[in-house]
Each structure stands twice: as structure tokens, then as C-alpha cells.
Protein backbone atom coordinates (compact mmCIF):
# COMPACT_ATOMS: atom_id res chain seq x y z
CA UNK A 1 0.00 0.00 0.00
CA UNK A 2 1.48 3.37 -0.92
CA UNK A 3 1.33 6.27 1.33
CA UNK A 4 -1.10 8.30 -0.17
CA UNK A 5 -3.48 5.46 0.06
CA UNK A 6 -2.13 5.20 3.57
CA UNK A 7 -3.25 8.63 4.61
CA UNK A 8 -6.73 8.83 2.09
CA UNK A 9 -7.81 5.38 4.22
CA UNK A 10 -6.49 7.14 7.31
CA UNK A 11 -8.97 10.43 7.21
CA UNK A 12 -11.84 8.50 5.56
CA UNK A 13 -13.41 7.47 8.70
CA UNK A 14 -13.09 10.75 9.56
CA UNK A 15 -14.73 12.84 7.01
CA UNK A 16 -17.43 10.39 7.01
CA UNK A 17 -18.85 11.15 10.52
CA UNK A 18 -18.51 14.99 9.93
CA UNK A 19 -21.34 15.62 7.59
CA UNK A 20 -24.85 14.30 6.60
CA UNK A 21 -24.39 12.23 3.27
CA UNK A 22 -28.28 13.73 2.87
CA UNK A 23 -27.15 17.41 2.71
CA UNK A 24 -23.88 17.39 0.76
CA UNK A 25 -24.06 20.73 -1.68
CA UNK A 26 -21.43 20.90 -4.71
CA UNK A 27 -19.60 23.33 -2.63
CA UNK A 28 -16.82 26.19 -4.39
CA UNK A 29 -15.75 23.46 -7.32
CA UNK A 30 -19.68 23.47 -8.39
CA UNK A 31 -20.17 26.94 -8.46
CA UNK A 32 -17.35 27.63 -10.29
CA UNK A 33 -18.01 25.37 -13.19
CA UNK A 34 -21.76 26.74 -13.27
CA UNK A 35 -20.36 29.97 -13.21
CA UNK A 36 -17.93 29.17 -16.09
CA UNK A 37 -20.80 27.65 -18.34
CA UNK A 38 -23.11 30.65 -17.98
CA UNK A 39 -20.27 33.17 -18.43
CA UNK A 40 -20.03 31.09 -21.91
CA UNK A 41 -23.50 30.84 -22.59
CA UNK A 42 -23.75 34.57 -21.98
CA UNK A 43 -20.63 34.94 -24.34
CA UNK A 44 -22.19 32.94 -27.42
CA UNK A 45 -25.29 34.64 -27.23
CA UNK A 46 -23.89 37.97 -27.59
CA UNK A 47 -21.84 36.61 -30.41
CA UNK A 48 -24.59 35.59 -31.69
CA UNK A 49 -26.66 38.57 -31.88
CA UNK A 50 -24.00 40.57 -33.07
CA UNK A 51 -23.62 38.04 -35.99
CA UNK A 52 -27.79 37.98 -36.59
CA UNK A 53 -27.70 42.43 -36.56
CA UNK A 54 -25.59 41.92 -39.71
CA UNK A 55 -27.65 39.16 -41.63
CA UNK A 56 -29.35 40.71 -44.75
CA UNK A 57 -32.75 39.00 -45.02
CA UNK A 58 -33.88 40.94 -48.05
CA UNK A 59 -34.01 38.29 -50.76
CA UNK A 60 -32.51 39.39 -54.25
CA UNK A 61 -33.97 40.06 -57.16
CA UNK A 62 -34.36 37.07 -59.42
CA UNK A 63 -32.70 36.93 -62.47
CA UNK A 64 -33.91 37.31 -65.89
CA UNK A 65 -34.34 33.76 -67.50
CA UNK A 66 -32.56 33.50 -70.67
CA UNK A 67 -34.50 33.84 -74.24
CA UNK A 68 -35.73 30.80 -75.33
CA UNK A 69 -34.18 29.27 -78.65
CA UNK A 70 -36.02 29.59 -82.10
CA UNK A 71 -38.26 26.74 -83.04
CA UNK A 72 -36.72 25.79 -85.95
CA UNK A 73 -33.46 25.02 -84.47
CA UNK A 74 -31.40 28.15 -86.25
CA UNK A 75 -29.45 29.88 -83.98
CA UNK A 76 -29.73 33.89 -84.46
């Protein structure tokens, strides 16, 4: 057995009787990461308004369709 295996089975027992395994909250490390995710999520959604303000939705005009050929198969 390795020391740090040692010491981890060493303050187990401990940390078990100091808190309620029915009220254990994600703590600092939880917040954080939600924190992180909607500071991203906040991010993108700017970007993406600023990219959807610039969008041109007017369609163009079509195009004129070419002439059709002569019946008779002479080209003019």
C-alpha cells in the first residue's frame, strides 16, 4: 500500500462522521463550473446577436431567364 493510500484510508473514517451524506451541496468546485458555463453561454449569445444584426434577409432580385431558342433550331 502506498502512502497516499495510507493517509486517504487514514482520514476517511473521519470525514465520514462529519457531515450528513443527505445534505452534501457541490460546494466552491460546483459553483465555479456553473459559473464558467453561464459566463459562456452569456458569451455565445452575444456573439450571436452581433452576428444575426448583420444578416441581410432581403431576398434578391431574381434573375432574368434566358431567351428561349427559335423553333426551328437556327441559332440567331
Amino acid at each position: 500500500m502506498s502512502a497516499t493510500q495510507a493517509a486517504i484510508t487514514q482520514f476517511l473514517p473521519l470525514a465520514a462522521d462529519t457531515f450528513d451524506k443527505n445534505k452534501v451541496t457541490p460546494g466552491l468546485l460546483g459553483f465555479v463550473v456553473f459559473a464558467a458555463l453561464a459566463l459562456g453561454v452569456w458569451g455565445l449569445m452575444k456573439s450571436m446577436s452581433k452576428h444575426m444584426g448583420r444578416v441581410n434577409f432581403e431576398e434578391a432580385p431574381a434573375q432574368a431567364a434566358p431567351a428561349p431558342a427559335a423553333a426551328d433550331g437556327s441559332k440567331a
